[in-house]
PDB file of N, CA and C in Angstrom:
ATOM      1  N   UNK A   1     117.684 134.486 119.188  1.00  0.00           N
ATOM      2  CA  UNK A   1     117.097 133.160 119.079  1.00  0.00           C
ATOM      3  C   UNK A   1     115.605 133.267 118.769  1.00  0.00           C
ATOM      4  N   UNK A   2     114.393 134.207 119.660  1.00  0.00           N
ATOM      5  CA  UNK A   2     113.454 134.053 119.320  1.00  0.00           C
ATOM      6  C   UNK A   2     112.860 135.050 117.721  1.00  0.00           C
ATOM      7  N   UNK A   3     114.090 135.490 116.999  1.00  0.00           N
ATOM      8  CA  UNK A   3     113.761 135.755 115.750  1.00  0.00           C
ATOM      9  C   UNK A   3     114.143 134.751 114.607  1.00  0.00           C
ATOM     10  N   UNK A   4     114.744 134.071 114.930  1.00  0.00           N
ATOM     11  CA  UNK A   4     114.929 132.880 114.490  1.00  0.00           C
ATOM     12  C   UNK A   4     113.711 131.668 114.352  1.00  0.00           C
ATOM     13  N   UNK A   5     113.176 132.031 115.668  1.00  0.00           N
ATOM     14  CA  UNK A   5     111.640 131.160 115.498  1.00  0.00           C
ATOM     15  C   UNK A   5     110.673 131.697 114.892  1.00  0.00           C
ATOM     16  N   UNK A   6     110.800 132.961 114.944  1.00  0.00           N
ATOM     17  CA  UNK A   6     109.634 133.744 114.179  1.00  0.00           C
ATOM     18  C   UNK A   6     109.704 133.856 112.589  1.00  0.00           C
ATOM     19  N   UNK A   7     110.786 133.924 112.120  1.00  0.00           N
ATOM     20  CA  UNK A   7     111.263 133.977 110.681  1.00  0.00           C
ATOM     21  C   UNK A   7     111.030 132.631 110.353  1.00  0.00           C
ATOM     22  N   UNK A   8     110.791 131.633 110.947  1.00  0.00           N
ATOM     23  CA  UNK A   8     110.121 129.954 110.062  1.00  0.00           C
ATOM     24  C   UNK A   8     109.221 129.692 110.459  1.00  0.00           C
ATOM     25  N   UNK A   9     108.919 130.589 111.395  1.00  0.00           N
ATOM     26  CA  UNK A   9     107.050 130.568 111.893  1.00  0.00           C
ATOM     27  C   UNK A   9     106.590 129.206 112.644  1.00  0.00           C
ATOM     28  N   UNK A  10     107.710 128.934 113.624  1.00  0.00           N
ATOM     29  CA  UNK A  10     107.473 127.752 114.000  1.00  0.00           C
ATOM     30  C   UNK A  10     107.515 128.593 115.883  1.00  0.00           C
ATOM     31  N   UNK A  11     106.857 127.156 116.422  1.00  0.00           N
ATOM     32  CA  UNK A  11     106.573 127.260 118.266  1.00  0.00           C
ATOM     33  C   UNK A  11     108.094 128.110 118.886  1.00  0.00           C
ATOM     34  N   UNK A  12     108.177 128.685 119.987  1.00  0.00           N
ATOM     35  CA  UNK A  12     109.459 129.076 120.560  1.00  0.00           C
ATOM     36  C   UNK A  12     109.191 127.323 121.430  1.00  0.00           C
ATOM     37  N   UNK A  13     110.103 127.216 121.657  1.00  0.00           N
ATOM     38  CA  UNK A  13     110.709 126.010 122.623  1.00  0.00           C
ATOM     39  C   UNK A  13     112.323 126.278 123.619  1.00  0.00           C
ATOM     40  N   UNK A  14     112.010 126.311 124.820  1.00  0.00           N
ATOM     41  CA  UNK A  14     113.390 126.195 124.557  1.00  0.00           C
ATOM     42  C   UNK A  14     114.292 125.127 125.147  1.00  0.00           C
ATOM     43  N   UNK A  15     115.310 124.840 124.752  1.00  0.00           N
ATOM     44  CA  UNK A  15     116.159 124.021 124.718  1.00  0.00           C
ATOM     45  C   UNK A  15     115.974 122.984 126.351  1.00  0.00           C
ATOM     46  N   UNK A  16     116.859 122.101 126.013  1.00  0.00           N
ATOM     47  CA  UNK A  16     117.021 121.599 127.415  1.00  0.00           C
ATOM     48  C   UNK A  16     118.913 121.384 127.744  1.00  0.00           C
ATOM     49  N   UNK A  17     118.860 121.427 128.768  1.00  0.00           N
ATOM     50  CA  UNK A  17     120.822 121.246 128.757  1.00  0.00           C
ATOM     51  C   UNK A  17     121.022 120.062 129.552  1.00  0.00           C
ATOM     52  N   UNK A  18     122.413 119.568 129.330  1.00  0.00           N
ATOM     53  CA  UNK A  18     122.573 118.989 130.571  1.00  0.00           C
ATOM     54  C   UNK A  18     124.639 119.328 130.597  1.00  0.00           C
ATOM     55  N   UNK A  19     125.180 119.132 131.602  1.00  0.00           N
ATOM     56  CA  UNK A  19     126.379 118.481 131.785  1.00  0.00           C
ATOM     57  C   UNK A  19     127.375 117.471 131.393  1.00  0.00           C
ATOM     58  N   UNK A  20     128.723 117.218 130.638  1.00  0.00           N
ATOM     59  CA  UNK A  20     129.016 116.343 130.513  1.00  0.00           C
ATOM     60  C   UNK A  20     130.437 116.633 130.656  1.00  0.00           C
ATOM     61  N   UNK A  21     131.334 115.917 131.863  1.00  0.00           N
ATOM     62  CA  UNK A  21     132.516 116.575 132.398  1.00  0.00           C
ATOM     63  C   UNK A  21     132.319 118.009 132.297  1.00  0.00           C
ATOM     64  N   UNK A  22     133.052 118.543 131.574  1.00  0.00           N
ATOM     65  CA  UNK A  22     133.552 119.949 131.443  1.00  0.00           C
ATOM     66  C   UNK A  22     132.785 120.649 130.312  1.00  0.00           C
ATOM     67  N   UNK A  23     131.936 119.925 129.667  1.00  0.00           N
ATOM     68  CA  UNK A  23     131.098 120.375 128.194  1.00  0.00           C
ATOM     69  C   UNK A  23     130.156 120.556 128.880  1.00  0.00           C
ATOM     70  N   UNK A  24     129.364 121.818 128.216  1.00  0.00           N
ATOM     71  CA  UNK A  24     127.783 122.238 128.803  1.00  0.00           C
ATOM     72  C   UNK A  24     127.285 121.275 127.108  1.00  0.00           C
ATOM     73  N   UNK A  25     125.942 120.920 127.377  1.00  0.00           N
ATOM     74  CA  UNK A  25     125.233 120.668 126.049  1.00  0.00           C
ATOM     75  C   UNK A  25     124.142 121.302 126.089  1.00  0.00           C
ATOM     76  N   UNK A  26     123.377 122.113 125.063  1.00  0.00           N
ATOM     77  CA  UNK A  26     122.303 122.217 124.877  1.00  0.00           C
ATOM     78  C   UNK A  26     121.550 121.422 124.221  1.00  0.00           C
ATOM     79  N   UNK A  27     119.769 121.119 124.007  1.00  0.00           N
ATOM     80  CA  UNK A  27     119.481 120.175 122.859  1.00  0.00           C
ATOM     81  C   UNK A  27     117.933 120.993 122.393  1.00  0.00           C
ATOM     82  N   UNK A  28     117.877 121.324 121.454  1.00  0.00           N
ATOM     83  CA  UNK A  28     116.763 121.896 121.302  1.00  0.00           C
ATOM     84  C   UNK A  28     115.975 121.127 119.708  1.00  0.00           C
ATOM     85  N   UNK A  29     114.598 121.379 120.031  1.00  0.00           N
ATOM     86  CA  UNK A  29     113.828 119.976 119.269  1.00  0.00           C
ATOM     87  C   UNK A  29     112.692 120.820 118.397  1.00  0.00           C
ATOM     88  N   UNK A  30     112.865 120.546 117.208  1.00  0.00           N
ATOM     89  CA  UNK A  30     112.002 121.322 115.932  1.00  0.00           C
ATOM     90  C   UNK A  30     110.984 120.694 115.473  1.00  0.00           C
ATOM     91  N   UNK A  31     110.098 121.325 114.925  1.00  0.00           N
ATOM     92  CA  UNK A  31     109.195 120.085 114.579  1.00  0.00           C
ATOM     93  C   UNK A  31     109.131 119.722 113.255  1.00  0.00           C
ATOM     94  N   UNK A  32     110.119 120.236 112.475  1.00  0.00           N
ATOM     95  CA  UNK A  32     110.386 119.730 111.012  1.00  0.00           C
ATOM     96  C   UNK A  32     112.164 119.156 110.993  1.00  0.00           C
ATOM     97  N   UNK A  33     112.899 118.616 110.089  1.00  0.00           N
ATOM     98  CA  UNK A  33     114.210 118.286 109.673  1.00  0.00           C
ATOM     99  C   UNK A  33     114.317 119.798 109.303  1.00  0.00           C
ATOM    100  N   UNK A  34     113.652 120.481 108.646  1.00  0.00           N
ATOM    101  CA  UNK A  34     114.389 121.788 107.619  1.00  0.00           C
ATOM    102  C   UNK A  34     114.575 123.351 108.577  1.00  0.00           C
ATOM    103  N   UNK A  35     113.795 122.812 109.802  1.00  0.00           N
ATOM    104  CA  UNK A  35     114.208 123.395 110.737  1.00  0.00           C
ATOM    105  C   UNK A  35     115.417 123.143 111.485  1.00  0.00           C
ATOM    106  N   UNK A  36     115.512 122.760 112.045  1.00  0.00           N
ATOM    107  CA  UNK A  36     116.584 121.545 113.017  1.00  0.00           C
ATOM    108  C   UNK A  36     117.537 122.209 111.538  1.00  0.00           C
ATOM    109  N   UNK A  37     117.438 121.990 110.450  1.00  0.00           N
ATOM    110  CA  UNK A  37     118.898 121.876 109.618  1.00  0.00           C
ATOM    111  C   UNK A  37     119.358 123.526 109.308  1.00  0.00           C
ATOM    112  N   UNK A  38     118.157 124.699 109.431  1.00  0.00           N
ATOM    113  CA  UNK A  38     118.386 125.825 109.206  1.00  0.00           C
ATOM    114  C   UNK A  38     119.096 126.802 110.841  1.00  0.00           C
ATOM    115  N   UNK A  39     118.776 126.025 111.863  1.00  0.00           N
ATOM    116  CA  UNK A  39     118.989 126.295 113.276  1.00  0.00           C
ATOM    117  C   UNK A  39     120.788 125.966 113.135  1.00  0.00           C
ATOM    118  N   UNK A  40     121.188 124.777 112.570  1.00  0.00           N
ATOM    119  CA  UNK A  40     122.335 123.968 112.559  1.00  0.00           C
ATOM    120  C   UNK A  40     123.467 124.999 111.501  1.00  0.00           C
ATOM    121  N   UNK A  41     122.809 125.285 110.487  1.00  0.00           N
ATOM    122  CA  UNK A  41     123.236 126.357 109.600  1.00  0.00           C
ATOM    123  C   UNK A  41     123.699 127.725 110.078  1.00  0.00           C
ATOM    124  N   UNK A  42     123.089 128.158 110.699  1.00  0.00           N
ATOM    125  CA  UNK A  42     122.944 129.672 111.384  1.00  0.00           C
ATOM    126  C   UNK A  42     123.909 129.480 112.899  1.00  0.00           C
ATOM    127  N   UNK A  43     123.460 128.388 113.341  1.00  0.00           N
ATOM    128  CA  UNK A  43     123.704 128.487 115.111  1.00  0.00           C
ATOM    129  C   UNK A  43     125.151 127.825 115.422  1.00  0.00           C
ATOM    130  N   UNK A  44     125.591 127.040 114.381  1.00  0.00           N
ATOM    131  CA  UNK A  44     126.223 125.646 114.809  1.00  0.00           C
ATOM    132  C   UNK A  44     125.565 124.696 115.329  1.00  0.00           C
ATOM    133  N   UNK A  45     126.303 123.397 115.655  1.00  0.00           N
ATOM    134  CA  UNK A  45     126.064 122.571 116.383  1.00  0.00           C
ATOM    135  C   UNK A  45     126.100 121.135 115.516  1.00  0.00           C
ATOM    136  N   UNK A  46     125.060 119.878 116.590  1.00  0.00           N
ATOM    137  CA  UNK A  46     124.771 119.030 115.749  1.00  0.00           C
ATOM    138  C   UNK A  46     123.315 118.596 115.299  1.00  0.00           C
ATOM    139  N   UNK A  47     123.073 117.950 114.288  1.00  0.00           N
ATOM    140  CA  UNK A  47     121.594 117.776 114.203  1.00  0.00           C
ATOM    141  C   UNK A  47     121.498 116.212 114.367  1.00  0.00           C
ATOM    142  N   UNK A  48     120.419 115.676 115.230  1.00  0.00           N
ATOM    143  CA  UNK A  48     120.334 114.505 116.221  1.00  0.00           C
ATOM    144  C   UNK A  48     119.015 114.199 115.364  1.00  0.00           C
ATOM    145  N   UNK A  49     118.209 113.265 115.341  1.00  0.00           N
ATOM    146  CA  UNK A  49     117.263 112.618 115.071  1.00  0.00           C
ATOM    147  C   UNK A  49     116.491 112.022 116.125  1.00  0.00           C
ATOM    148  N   UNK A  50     115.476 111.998 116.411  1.00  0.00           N
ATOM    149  CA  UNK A  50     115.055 111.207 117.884  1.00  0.00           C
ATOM    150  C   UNK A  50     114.073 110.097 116.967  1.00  0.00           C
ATOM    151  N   UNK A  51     113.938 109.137 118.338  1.00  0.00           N
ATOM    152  CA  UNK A  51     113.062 108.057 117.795  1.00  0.00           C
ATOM    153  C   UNK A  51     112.930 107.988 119.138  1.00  0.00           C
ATOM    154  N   UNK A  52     111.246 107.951 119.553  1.00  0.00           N
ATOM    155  CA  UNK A  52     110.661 107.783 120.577  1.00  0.00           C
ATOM    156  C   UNK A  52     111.192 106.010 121.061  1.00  0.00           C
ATOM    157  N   UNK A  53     111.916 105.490 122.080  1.00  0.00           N
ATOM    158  CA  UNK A  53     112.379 104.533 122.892  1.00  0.00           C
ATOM    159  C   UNK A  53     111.208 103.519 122.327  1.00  0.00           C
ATOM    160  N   UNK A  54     109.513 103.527 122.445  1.00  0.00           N
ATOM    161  CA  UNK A  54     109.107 102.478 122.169  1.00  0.00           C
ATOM    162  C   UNK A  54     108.914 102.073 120.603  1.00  0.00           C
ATOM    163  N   UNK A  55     108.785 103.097 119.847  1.00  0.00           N
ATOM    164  CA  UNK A  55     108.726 102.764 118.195  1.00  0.00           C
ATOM    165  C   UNK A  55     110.424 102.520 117.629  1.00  0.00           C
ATOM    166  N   UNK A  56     111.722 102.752 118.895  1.00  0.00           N
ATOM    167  CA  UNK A  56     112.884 101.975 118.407  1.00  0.00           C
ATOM    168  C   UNK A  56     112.708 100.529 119.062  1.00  0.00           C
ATOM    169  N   UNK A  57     112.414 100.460 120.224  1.00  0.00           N
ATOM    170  CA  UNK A  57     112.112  98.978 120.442  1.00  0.00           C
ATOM    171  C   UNK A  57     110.740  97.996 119.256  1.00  0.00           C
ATOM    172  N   UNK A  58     109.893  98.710 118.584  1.00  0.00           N
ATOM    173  CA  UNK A  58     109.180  98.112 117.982  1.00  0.00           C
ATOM    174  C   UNK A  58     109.898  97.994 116.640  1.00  0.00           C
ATOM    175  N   UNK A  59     110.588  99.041 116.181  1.00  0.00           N
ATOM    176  CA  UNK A  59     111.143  98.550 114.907  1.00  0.00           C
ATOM    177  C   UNK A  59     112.417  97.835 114.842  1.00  0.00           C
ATOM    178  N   UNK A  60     113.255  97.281 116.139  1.00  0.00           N
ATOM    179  CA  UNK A  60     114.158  96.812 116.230  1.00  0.00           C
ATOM    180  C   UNK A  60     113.525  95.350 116.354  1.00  0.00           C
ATOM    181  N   UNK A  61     112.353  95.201 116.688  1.00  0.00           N
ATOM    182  CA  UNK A  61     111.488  93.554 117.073  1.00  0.00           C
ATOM    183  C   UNK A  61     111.286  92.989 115.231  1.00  0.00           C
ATOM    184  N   UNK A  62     110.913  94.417 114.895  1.00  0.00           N
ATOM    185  CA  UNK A  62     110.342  93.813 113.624  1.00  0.00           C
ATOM    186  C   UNK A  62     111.160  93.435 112.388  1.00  0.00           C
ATOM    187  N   UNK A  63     112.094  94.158 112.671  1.00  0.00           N
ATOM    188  CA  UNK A  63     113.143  94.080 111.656  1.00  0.00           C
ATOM    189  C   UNK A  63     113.946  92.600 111.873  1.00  0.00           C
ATOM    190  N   UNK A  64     114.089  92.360 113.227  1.00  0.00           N
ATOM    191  CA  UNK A  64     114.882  90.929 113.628  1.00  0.00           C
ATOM    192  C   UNK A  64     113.818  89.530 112.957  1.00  0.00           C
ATOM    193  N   UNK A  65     112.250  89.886 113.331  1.00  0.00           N
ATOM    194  CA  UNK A  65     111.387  88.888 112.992  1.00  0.00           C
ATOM    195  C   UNK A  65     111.918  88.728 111.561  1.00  0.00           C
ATOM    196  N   UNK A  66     112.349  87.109 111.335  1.00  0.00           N
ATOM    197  CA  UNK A  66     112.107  86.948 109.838  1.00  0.00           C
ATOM    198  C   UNK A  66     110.936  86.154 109.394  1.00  0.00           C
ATOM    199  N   UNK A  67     110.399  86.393 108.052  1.00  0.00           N
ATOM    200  CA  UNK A  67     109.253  85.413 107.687  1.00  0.00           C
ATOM    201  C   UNK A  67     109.495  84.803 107.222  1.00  0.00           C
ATOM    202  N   UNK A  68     108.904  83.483 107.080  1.00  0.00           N
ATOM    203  CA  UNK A  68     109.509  82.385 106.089  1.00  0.00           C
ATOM    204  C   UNK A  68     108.080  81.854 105.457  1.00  0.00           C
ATOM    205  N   UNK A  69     108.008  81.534 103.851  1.00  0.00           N
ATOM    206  CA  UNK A  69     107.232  81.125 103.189  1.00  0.00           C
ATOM    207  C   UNK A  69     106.889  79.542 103.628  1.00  0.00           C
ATOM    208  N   UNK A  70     105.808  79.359 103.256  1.00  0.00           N
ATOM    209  CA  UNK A  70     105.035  77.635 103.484  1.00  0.00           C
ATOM    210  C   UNK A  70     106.053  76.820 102.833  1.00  0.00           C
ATOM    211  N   UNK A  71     105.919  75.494 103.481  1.00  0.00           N
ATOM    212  CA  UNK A  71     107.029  75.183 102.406  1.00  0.00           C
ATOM    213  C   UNK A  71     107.436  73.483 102.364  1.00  0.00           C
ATOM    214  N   UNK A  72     106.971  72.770 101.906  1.00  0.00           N
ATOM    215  CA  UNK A  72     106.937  71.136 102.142  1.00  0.00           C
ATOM    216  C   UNK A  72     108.204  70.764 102.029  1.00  0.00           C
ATOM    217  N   UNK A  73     108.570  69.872 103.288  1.00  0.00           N
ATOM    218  CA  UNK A  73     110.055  69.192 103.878  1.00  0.00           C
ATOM    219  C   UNK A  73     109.654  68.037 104.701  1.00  0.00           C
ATOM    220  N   UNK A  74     109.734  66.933 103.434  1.00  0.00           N
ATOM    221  CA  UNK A  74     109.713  65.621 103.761  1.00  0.00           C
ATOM    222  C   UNK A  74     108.517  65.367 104.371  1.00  0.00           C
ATOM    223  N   UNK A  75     107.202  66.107 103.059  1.00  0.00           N
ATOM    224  CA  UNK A  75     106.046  65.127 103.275  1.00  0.00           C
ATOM    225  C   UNK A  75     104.912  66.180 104.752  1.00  0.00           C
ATOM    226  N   UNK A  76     105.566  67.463 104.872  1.00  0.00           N
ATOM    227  CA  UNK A  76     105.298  67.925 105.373  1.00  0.00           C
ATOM    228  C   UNK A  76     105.453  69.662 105.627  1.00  0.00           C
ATOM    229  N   UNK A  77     103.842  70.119 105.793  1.00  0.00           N
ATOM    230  CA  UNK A  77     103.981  71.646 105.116  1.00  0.00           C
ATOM    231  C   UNK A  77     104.610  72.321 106.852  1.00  0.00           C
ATOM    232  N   UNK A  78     105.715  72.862 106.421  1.00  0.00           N
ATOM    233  CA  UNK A  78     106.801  74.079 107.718  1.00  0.00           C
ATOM    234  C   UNK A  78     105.931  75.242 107.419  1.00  0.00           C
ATOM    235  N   UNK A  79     105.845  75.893 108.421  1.00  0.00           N
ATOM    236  CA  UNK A  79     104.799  76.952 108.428  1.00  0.00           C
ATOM    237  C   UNK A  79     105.561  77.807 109.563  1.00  0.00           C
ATOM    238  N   UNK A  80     105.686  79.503 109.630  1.00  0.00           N
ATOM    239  CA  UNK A  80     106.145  80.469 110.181  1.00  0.00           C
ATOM    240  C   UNK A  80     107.044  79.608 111.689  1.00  0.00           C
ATOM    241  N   UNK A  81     106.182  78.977 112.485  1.00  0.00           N
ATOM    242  CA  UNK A  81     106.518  78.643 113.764  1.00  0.00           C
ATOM    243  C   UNK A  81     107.193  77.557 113.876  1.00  0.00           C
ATOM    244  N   UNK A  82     106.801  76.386 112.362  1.00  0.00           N
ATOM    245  CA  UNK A  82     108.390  75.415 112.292  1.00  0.00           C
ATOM    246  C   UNK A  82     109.525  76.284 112.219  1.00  0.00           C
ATOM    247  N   UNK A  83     109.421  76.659 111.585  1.00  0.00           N
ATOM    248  CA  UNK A  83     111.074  77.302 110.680  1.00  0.00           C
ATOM    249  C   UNK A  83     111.691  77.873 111.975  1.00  0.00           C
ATOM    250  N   UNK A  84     110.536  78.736 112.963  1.00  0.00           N
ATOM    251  CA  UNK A  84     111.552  78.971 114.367  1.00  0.00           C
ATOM    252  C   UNK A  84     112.019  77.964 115.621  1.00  0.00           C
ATOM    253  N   UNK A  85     111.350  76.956 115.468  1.00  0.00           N
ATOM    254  CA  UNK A  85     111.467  76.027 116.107  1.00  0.00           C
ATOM    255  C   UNK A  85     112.322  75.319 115.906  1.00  0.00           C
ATOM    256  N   UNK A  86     112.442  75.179 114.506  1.00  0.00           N
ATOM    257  CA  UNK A  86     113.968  74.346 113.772  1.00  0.00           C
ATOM    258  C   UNK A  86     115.271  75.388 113.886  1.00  0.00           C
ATOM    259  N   UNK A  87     115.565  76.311 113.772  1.00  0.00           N
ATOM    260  CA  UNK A  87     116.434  77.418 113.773  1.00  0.00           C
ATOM    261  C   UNK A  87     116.688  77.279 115.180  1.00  0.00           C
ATOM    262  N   UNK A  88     115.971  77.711 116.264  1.00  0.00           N
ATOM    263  CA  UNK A  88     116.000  77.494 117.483  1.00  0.00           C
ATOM    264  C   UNK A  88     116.943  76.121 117.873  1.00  0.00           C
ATOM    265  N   UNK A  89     115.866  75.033 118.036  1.00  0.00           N
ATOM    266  CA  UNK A  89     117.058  73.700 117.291  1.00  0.00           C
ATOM    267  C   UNK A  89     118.054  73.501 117.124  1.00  0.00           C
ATOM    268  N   UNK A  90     118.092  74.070 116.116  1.00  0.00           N
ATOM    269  CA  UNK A  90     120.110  74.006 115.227  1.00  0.00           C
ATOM    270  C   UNK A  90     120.897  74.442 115.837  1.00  0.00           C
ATOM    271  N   UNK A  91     120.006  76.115 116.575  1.00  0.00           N
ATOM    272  CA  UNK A  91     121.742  76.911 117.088  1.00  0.00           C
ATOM    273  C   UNK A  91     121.790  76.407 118.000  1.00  0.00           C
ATOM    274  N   UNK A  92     121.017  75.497 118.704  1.00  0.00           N
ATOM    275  CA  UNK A  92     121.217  74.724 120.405  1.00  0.00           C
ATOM    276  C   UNK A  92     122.124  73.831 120.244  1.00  0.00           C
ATOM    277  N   UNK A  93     121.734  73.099 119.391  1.00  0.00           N
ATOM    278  CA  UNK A  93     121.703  71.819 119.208  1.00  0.00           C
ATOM    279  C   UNK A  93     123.246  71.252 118.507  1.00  0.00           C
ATOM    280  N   UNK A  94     124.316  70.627 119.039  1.00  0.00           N
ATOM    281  CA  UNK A  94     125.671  70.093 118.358  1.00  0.00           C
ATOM    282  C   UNK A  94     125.221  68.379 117.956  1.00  0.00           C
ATOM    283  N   UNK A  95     126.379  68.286 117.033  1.00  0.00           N
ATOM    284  CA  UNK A  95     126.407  66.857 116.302  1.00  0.00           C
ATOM    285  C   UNK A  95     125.389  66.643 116.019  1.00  0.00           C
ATOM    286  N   UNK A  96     124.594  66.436 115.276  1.00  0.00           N
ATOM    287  CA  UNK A  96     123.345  65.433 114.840  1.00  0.00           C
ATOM    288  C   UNK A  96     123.955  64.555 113.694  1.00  0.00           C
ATOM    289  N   UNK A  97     123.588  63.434 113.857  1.00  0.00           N
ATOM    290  CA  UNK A  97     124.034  62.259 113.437  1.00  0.00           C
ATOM    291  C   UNK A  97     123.402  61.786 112.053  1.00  0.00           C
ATOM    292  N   UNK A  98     122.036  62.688 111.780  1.00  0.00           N
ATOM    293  CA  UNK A  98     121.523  62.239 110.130  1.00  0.00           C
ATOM    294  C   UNK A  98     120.762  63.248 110.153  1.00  0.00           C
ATOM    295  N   UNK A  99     120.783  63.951 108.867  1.00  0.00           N
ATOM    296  CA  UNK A  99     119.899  64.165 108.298  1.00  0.00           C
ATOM    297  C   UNK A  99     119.111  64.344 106.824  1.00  0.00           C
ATOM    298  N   UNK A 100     117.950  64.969 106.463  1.00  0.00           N
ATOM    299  CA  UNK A 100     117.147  64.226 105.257  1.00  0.00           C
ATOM    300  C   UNK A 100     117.979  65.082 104.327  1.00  0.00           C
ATOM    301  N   UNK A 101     117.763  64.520 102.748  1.00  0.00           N
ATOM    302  CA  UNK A 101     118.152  65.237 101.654  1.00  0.00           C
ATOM    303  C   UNK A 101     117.584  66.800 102.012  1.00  0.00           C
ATOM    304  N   UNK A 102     116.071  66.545 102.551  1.00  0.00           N
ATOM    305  CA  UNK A 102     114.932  67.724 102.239  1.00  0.00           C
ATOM    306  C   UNK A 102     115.445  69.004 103.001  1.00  0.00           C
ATOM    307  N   UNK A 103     116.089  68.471 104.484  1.00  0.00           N
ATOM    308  CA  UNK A 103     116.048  69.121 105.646  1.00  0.00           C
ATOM    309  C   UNK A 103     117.608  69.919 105.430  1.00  0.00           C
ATOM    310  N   UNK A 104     118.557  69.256 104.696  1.00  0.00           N
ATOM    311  CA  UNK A 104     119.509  69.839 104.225  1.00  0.00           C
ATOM    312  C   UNK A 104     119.614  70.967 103.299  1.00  0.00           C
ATOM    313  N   UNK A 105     118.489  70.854 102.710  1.00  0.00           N
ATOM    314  CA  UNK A 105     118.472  71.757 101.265  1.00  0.00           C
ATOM    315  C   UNK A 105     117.775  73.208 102.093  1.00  0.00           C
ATOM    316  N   UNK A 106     117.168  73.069 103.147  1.00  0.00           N
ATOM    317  CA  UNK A 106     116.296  73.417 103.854  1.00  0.00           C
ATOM    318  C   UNK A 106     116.867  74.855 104.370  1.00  0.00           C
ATOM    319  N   UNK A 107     118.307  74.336 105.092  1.00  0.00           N
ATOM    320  CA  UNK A 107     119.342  74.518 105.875  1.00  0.00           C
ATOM    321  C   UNK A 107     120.561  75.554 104.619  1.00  0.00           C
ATOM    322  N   UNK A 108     120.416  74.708 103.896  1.00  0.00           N
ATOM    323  CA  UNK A 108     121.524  75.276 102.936  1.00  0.00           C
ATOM    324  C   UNK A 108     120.765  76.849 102.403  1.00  0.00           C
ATOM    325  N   UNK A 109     119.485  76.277 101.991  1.00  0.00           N
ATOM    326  CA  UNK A 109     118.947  77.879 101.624  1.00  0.00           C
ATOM    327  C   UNK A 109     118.757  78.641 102.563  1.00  0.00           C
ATOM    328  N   UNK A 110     118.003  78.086 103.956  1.00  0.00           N
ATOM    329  CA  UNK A 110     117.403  79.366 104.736  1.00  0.00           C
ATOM    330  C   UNK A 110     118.603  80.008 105.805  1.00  0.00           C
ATOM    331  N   UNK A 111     119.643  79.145 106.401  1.00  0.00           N
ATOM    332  CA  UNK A 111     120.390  79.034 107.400  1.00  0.00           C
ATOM    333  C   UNK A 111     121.782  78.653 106.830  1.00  0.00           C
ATOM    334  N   UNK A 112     123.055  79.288 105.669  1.00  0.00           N
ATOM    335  CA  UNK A 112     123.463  78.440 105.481  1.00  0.00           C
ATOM    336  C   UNK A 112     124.913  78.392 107.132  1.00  0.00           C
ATOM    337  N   UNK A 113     124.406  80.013 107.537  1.00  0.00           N
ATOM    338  CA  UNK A 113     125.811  79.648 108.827  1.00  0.00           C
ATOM    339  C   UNK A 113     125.490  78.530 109.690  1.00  0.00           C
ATOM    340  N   UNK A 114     124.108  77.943 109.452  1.00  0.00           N
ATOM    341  CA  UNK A 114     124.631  76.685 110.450  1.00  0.00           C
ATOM    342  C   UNK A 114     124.775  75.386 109.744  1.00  0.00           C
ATOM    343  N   UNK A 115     124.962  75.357 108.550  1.00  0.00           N
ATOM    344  CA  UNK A 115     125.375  74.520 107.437  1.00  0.00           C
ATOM    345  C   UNK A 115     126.548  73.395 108.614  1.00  0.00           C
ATOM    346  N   UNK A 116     127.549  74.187 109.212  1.00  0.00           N
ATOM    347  CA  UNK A 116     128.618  73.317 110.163  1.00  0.00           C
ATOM    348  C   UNK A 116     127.812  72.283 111.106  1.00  0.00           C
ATOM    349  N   UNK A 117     126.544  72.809 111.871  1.00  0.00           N
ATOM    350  CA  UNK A 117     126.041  71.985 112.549  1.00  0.00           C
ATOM    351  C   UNK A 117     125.423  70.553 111.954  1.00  0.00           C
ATOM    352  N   UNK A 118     125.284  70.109 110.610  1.00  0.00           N
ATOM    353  CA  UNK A 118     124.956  68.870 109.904  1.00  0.00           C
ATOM    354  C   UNK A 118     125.592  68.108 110.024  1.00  0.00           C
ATOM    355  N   UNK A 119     125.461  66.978 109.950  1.00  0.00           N
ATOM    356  CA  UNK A 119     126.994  65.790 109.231  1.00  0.00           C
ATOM    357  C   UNK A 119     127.119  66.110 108.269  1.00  0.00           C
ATOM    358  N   UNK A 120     128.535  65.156 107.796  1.00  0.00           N
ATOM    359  CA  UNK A 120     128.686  65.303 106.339  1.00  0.00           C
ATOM    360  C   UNK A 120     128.152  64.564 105.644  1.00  0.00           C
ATOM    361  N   UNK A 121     127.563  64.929 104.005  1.00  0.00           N
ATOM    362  CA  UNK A 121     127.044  64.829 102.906  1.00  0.00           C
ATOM    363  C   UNK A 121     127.042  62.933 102.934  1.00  0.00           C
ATOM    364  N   UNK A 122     126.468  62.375 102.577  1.00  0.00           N
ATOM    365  CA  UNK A 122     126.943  60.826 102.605  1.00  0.00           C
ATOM    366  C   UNK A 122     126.489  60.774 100.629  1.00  0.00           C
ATOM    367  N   UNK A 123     127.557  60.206 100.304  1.00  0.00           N
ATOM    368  CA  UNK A 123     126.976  60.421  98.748  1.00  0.00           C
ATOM    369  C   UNK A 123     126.586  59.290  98.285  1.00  0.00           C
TER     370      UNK A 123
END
């Protein structure tokens, strides 16, 4: 093992284990992919990816945030914190009894799964 570290000229580390029923696991952590994939080559095993717990909680926040462009609906500019406020709204919110041409078109482009929560079309 430790010629293995020396031949890619990388840190010795060694592994950490744990238990699982009747399986021993080892897990040992490289500081490149082409390591980790030449260890996997030679040694067996599997090659894992880590993502530090708070940069998966930050990119799981950011990815959910959607943005929504400025955007005039009935005489009035919707800006980032309407559009969540209205969305918010809708998925709460059953039956509503009218609404605008504007607020429909609104709905149809940005939201169309809650398209069901509208009345119907009055022509």
């Amino acid at each position: 093992m430790d010629a293995f570290y020396r031949e890619l000229d990388i840190p010795i580390r060694g592994g950490r284990g744990r238990h699982d029923a009747e399986q021993f696991y080892v897990r040992f952590c490289f500081p490149h992919g082409t390591a980790a994939d030449a260890f996997r080559d030679r040694f067996g095993g599997e090659r894992l990816t880590y993502t530090p717990r708070k940069l998966w909680r930050l990119a799981l926040k950011l990815k959910s945030k959607r943005i929504y462009a400025p955007r005039i609906v009935t005489d009035h500019i919707m800006v980032q914190e309407d559009f969540e406020q209205l969305h918010k709204f809708l998925s709460e919110t059953e039956g509503l009894s009218e609404v605008s041409d504007d607020m429909r078109e609104l709905v149809e482009e940005e939201w169309p799964e809650l398209l069901h929560k509208l009345p119907p079309k009055v022509p």
